[in-house]
N, C-alpha and C. Protein backbone atom coordinates (compact mmCIF):
# COMPACT_ATOMS: atom_id res chain seq x y z
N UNK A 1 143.47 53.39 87.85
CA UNK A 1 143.76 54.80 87.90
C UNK A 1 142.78 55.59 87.03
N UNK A 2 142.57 55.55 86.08
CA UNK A 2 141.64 55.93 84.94
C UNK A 2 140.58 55.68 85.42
N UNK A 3 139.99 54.62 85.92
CA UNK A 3 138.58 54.56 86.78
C UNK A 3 138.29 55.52 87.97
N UNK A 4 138.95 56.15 88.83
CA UNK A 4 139.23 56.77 89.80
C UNK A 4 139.13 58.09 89.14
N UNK A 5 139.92 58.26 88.07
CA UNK A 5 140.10 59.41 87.27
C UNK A 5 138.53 60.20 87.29
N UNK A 6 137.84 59.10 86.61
CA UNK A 6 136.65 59.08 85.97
C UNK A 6 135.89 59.45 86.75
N UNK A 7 135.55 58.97 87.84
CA UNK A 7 134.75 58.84 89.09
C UNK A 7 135.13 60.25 89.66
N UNK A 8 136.60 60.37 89.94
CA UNK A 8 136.35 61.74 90.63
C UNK A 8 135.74 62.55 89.72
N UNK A 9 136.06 62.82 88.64
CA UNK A 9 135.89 63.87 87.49
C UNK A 9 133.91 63.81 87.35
N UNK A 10 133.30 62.61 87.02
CA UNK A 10 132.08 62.07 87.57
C UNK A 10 131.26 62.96 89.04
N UNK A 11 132.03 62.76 89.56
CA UNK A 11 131.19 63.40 91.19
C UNK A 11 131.52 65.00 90.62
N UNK A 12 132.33 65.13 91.15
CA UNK A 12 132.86 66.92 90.56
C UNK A 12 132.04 67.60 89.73
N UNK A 13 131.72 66.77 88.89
CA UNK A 13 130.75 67.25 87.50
C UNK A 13 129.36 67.41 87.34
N UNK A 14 128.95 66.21 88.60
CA UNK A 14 127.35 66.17 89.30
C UNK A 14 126.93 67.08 89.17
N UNK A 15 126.80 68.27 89.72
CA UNK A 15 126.18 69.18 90.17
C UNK A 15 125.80 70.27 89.01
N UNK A 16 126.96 70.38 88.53
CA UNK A 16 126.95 71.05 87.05
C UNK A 16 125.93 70.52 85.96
N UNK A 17 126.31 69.23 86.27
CA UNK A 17 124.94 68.40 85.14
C UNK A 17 123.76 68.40 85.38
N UNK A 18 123.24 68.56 87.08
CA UNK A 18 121.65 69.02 87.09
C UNK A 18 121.41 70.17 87.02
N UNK A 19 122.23 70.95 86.97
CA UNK A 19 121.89 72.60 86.88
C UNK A 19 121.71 72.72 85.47
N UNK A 20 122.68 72.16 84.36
CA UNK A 20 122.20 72.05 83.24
C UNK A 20 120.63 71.55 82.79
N UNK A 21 120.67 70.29 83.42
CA UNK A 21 119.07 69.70 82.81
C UNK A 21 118.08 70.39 83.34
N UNK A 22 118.19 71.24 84.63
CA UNK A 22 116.90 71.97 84.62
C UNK A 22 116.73 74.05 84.68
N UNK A 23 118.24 73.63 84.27
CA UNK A 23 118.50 75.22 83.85
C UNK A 23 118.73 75.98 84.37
N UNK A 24 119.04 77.39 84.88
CA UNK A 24 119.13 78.76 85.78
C UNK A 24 117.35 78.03 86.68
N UNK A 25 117.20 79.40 87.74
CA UNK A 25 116.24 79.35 88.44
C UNK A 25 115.51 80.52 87.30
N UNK A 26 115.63 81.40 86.80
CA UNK A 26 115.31 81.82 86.09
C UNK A 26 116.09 82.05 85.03
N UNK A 27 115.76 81.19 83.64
CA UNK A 27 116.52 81.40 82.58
C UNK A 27 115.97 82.66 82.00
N UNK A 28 116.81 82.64 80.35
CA UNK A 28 116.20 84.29 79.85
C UNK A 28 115.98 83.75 78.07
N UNK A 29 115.33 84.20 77.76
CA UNK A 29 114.42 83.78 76.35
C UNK A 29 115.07 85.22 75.35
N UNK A 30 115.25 85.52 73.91
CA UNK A 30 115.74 86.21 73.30
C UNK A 30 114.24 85.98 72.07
N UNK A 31 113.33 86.95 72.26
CA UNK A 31 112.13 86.81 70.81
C UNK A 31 112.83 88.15 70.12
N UNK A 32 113.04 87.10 68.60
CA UNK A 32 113.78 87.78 67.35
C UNK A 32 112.83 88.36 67.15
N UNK A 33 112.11 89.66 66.79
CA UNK A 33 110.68 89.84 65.96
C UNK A 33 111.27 90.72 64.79
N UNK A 34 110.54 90.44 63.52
CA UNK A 34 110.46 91.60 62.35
C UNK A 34 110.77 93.09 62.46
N UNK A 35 110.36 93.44 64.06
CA UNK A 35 110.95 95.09 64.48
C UNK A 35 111.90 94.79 65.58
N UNK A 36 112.76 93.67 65.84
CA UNK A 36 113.74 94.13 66.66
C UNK A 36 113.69 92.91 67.88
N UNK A 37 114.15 93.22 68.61
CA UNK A 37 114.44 91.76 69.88
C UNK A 37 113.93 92.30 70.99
N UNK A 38 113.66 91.07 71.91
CA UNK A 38 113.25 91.25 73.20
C UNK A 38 113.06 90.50 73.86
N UNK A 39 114.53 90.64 74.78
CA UNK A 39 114.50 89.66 75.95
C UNK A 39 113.88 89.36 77.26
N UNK A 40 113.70 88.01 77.65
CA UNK A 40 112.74 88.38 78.69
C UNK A 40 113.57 87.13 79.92
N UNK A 41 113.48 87.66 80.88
CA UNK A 41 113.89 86.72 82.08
C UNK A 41 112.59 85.60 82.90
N UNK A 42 112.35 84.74 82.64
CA UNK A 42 111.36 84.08 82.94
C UNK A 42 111.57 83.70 84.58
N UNK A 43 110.09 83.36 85.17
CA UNK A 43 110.29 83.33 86.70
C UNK A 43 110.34 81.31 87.02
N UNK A 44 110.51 80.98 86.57
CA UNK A 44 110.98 79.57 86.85
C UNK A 44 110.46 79.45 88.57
N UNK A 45 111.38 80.28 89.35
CA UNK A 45 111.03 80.30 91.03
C UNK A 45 109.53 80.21 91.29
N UNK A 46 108.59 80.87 91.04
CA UNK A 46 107.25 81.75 90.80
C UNK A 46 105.88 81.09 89.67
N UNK A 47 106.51 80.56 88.38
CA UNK A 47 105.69 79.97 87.74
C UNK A 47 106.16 79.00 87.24
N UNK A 48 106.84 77.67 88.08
CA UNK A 48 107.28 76.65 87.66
C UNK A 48 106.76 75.91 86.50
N UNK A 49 105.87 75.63 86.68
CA UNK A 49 104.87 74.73 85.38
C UNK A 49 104.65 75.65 84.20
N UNK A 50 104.11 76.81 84.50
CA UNK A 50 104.31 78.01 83.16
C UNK A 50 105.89 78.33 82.45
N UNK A 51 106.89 78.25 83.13
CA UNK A 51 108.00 78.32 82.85
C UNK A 51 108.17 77.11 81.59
N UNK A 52 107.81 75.61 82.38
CA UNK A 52 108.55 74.72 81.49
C UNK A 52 107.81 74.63 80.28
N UNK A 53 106.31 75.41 80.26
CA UNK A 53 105.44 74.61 79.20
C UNK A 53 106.06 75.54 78.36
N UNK A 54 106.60 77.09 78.51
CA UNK A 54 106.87 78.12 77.51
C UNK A 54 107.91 77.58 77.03
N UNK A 55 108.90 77.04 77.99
CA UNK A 55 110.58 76.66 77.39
C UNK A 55 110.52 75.29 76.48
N UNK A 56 109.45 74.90 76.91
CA UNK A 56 109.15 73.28 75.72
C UNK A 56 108.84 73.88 74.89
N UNK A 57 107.79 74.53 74.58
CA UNK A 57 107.45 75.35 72.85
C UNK A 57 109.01 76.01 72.56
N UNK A 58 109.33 76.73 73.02
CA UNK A 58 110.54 77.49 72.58
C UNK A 58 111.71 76.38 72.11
N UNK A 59 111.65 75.09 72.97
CA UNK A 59 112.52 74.35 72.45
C UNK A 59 112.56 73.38 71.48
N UNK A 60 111.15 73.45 71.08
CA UNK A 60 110.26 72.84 69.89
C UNK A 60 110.01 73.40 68.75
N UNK A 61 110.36 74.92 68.77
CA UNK A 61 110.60 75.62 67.42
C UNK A 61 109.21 76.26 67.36
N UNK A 62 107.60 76.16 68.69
CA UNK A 62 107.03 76.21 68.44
C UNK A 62 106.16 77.68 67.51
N UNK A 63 107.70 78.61 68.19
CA UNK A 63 107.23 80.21 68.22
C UNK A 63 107.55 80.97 66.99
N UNK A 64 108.75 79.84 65.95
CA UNK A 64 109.21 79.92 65.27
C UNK A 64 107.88 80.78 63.37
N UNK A 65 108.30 82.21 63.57
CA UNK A 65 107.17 82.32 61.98
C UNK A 65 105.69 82.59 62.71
N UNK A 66 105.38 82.74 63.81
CA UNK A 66 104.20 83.18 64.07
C UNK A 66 104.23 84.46 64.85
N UNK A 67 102.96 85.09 64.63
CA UNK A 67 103.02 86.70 64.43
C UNK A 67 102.55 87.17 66.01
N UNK A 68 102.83 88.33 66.07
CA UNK A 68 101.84 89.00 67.53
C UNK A 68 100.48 89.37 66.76
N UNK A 69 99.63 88.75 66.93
CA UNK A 69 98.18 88.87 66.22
C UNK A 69 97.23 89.62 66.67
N UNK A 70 97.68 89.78 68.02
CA UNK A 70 96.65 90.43 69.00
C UNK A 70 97.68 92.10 69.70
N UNK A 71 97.14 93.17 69.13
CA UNK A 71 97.94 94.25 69.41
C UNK A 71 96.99 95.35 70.06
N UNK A 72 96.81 96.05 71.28
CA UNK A 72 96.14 96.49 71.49
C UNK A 72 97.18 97.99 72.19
N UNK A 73 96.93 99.25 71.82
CA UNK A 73 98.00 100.57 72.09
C UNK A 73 97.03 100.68 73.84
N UNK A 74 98.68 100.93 74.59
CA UNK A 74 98.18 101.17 75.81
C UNK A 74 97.74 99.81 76.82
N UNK A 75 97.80 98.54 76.07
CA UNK A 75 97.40 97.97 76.66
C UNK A 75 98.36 96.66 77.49
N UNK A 76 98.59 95.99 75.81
CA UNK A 76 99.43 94.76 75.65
C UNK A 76 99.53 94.29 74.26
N UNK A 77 100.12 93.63 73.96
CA UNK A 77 100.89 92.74 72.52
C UNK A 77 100.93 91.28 73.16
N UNK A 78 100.14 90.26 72.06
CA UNK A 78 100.04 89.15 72.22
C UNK A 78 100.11 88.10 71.10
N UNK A 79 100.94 87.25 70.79
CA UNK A 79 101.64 86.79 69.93
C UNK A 79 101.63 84.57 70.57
N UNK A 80 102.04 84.09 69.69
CA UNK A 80 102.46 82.74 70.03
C UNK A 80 101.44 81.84 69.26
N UNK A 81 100.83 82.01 68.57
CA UNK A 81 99.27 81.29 68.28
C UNK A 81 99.10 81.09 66.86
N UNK A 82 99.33 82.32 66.49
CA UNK A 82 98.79 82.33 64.64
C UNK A 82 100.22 82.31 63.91
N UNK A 83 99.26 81.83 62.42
CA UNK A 83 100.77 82.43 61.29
C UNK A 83 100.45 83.98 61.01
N UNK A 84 100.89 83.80 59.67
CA UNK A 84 100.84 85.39 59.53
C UNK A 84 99.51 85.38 58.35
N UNK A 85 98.99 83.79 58.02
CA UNK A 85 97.32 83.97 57.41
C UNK A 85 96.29 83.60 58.30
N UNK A 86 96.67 83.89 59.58
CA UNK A 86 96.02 83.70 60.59
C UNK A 86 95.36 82.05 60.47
N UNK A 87 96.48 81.25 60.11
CA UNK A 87 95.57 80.06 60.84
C UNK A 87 96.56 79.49 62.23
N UNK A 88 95.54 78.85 62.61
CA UNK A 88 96.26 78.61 64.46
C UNK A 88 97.26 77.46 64.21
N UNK A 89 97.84 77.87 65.19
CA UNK A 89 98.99 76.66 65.20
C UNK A 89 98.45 75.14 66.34
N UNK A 90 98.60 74.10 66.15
CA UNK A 90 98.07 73.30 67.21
C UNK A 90 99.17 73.40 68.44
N UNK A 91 99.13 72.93 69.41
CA UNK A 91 99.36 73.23 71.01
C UNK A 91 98.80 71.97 71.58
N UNK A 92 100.01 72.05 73.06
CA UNK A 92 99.82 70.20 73.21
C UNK A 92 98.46 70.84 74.53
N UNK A 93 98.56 70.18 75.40
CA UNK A 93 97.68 70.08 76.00
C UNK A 93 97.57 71.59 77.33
N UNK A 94 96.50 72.12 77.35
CA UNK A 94 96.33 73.38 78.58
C UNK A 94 97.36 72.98 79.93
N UNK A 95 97.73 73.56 80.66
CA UNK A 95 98.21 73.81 81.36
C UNK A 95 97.81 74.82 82.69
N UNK A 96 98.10 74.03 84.13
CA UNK A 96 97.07 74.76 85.15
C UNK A 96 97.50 76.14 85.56
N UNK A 97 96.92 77.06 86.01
CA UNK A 97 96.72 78.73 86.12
C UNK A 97 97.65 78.56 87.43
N UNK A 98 98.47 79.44 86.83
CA UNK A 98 99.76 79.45 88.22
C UNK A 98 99.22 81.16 89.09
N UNK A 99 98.37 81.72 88.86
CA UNK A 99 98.27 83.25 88.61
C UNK A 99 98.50 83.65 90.04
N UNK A 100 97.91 82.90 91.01
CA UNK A 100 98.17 83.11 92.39
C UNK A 100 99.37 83.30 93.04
N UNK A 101 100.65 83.51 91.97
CA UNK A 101 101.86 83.54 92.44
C UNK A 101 102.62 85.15 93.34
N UNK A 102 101.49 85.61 93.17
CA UNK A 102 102.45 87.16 94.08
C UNK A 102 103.17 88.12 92.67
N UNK A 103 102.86 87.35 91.46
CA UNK A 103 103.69 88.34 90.53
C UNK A 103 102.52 89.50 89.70
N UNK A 104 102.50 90.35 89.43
CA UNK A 104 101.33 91.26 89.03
C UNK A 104 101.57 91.65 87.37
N UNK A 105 100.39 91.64 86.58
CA UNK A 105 101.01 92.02 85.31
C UNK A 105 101.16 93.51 85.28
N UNK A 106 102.07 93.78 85.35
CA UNK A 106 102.57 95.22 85.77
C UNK A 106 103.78 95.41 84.30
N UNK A 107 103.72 96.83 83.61
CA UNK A 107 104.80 96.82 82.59
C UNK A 107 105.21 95.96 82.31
N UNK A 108 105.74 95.65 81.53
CA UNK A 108 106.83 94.94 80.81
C UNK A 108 107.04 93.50 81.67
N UNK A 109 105.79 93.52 82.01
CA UNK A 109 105.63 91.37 82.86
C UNK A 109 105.17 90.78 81.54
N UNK A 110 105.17 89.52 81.43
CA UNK A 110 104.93 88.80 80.46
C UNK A 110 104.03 87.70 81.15
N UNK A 111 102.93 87.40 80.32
CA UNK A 111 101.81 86.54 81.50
C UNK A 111 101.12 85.81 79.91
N UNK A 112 100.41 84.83 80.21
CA UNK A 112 99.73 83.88 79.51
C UNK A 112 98.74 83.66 79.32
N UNK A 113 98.23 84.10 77.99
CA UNK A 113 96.86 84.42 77.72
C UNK A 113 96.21 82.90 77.41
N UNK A 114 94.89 83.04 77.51
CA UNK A 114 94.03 81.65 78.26
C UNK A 114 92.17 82.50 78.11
N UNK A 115 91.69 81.54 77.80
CA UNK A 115 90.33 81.28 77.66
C UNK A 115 89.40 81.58 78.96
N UNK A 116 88.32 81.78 78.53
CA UNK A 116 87.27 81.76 80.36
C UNK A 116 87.79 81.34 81.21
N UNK A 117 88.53 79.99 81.03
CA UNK A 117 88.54 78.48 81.57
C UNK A 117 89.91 79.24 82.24
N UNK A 118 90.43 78.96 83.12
CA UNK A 118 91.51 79.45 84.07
C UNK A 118 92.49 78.73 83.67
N UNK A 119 92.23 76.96 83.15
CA UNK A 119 93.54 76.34 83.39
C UNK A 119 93.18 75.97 81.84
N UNK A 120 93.66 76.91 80.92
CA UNK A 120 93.03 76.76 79.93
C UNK A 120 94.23 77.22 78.26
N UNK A 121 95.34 77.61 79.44
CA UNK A 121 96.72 78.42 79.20
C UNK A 121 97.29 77.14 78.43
N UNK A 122 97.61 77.44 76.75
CA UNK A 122 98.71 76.73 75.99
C UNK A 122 100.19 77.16 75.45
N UNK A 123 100.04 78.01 74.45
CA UNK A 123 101.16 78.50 73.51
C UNK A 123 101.13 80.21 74.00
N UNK A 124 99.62 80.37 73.50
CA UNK A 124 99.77 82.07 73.25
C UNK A 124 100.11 82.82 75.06
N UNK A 125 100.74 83.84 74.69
CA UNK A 125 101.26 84.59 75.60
C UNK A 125 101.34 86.32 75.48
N UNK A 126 101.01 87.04 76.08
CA UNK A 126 100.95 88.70 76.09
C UNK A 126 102.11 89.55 77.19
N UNK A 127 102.59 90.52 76.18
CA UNK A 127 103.38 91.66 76.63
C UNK A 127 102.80 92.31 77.52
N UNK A 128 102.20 92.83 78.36
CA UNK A 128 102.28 94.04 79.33
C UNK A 128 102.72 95.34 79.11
N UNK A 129 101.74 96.10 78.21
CA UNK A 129 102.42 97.90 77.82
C UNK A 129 102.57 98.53 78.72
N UNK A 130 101.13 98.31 79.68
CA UNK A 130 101.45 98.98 80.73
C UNK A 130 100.60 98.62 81.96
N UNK A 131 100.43 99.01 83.22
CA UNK A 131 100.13 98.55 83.90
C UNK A 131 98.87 97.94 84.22
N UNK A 132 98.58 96.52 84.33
CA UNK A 132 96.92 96.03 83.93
C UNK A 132 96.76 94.73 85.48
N UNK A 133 96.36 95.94 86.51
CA UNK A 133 96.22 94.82 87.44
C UNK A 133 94.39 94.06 88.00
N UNK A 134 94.52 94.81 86.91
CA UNK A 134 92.98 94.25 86.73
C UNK A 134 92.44 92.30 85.94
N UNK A 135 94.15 92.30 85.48
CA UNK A 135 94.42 90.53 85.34
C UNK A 135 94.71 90.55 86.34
N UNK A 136 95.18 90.46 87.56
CA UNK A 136 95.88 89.48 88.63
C UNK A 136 94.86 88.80 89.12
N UNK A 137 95.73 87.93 90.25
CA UNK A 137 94.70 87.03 91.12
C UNK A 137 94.12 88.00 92.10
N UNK A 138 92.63 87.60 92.09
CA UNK A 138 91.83 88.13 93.67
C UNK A 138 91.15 86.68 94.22
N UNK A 139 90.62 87.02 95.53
CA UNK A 139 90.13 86.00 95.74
C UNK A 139 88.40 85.69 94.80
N UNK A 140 88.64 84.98 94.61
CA UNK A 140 87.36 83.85 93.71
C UNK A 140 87.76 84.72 92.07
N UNK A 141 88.36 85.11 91.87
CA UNK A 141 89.01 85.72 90.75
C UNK A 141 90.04 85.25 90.05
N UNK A 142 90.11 84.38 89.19
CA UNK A 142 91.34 83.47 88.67
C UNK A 142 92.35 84.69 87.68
N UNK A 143 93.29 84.84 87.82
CA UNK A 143 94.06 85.87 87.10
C UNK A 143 95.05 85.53 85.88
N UNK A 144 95.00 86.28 84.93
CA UNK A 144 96.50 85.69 83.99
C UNK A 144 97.51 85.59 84.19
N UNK A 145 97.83 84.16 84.56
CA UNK A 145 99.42 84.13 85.11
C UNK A 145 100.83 84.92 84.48
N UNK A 146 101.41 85.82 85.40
CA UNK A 146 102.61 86.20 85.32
C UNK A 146 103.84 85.24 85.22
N UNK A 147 104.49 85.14 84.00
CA UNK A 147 105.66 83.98 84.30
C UNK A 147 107.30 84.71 83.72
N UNK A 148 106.90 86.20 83.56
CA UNK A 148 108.64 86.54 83.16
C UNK A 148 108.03 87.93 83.50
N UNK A 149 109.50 88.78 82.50
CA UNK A 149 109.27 89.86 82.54
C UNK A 149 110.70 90.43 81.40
N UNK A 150 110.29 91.78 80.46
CA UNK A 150 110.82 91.91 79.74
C UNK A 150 112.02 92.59 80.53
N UNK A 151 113.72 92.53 79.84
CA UNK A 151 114.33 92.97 80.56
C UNK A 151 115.54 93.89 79.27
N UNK A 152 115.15 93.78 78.48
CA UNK A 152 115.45 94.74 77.40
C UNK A 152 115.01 94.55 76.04
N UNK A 153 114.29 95.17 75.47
CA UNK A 153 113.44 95.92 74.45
C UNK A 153 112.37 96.59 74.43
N UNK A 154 111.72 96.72 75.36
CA UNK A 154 110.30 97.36 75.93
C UNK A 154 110.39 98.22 74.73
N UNK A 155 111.39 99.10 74.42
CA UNK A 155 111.04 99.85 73.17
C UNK A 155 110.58 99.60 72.09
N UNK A 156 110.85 97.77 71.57
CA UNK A 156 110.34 97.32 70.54
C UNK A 156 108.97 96.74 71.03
N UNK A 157 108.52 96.73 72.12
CA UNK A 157 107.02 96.21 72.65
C UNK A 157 106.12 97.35 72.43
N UNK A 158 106.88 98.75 72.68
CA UNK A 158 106.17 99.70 72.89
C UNK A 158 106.19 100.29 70.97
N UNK A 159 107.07 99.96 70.33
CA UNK A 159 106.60 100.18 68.53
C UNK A 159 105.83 99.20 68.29
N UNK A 160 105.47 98.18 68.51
CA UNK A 160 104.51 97.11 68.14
C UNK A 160 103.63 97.77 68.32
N UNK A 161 102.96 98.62 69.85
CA UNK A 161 101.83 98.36 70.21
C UNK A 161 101.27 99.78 69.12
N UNK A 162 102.09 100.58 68.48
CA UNK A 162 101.58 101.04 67.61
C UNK A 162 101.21 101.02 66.20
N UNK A 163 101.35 99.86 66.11
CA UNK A 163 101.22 99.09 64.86
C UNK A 163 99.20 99.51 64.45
N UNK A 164 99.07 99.77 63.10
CA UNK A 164 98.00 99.83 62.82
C UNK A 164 97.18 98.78 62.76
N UNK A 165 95.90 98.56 63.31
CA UNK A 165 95.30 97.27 63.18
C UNK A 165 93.82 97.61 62.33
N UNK A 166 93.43 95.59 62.44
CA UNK A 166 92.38 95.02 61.94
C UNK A 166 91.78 93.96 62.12
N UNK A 167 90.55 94.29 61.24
CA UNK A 167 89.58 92.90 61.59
C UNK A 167 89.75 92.05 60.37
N UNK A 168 90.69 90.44 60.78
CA UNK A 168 90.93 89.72 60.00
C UNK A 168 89.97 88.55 60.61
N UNK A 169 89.40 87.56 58.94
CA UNK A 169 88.93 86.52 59.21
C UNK A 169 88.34 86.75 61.42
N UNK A 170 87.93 87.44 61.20
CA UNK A 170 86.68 87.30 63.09
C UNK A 170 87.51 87.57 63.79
N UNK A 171 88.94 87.95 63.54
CA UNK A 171 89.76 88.51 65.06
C UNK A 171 90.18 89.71 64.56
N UNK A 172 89.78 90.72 65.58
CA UNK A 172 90.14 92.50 66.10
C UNK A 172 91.70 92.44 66.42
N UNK A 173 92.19 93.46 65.92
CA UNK A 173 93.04 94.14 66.36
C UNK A 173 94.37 93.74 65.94
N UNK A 174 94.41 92.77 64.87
CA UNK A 174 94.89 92.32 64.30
C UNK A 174 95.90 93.39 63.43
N UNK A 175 97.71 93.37 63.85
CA UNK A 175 98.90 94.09 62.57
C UNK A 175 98.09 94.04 61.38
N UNK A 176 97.97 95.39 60.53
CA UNK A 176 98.13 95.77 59.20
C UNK A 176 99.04 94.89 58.61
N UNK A 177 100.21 95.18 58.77
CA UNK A 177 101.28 94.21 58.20
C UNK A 177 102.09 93.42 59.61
N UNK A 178 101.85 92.12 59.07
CA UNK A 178 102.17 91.26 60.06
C UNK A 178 103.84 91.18 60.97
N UNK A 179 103.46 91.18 62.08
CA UNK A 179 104.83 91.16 63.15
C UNK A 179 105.25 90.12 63.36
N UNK A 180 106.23 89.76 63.23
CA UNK A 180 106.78 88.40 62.45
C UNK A 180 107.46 87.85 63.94
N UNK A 181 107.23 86.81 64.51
CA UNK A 181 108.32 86.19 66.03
C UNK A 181 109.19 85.02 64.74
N UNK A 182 110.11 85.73 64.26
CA UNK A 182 111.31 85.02 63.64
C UNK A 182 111.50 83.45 64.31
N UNK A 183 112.10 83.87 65.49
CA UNK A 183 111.88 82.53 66.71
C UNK A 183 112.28 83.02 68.26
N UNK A 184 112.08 82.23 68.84
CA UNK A 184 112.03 82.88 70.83
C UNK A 184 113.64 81.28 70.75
N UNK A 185 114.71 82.19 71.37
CA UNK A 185 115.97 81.52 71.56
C UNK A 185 116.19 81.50 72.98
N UNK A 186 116.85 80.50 73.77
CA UNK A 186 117.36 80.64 75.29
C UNK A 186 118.74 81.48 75.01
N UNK A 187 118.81 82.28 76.14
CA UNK A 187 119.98 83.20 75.98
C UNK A 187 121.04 82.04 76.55
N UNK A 188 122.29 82.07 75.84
CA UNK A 188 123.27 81.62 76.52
C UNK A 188 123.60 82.47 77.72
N UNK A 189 124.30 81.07 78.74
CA UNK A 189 125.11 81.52 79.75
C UNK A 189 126.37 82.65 79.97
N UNK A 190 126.91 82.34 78.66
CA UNK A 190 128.42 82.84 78.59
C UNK A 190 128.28 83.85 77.66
């Protein structure tokens, strides 16, 4: 009886348990920052492989104490990489350019900043101030992949991007006083 118990309760429960291990189709991320929060709904559907590499750092503490380093007014806010004495954080291995997905960095999209090199995308990642479709994909044009999009604080994206900057140790545009990513949390379900 208790075996039966088990088993039904077992099957019943299936389904629930893979939705757990690989999450919503699009889960939602909560970045604590020094000026305030901002949640973002990631496209899981759209940038599968960009999705999991962001949710492995996030679930690795990777975002945890490192600053938006890269602040540009009007443009975008880009964060995930440095501390706050600007030395880099290490990052596991690049990850391939999903950019061809149909998503545009348009406002408040969230896309993954990356080197010449297209598939070249690790940790660091950029806000979207405002509309920049001059990253997307064209043809023979590799674009910065789109993999979320902010879905409440834009107001605290949009006080960042007025943050006063500088030229620290060889990088522009760099917070006066540093913008702190406390840590990037998965939003609960409930």
């Amino acid at each position: 009886m208790l075996r039966a118990l088990t088993l039904t309760l077992t099957l019943l429960l299936a389904p629930f348990a893979g939705a757990a291990e690989s999450g919503l189709p699009n889960p939602q991320v909560v970045i604590k920052t020094s000026q305030g929060n901002i949640t973002l709904r990631l496209f899981r559907d759209k940038a599968p492989v960009t999705v999991e590499n962001f949710l492995n750092y996030v679930e690795a503490g990777h975002y945890d104490g490192t600053i938006f380093h890269r602040v540009i007014p009007n443009f975008m806010i880009q964060g995930g990489g440095f501390m706050p004495d600007m030395s880099e954080k290490e990052t596991g291995e690049p990850i391939v350019n999903e950019s061809g997905n149909r998503l545009h960095n348009i406002r408040g999209s969230v896309a993954m900043a990356r080197t010449a090199d297209p598939d070249s995308a690790t940790a660091q990642f950029f806000i979207n101030q405002r509309t920049n479709l001059r990253l997307d994909w064209a043809p023979g044009q590799p674009g910065y992949t789109v993999f979320g999009e902010v879905t409440d604080g834009m107001n605290v994206v949009d006080y960042i991007a007025t943050s006063p900057v500088g030229n620290v140790g060889g990088h522009s545009d760099v917070p006066v006083e540093p913008i702190i990513i406390q840590t990037i949390e998965r939003k609960s379900l409930l």
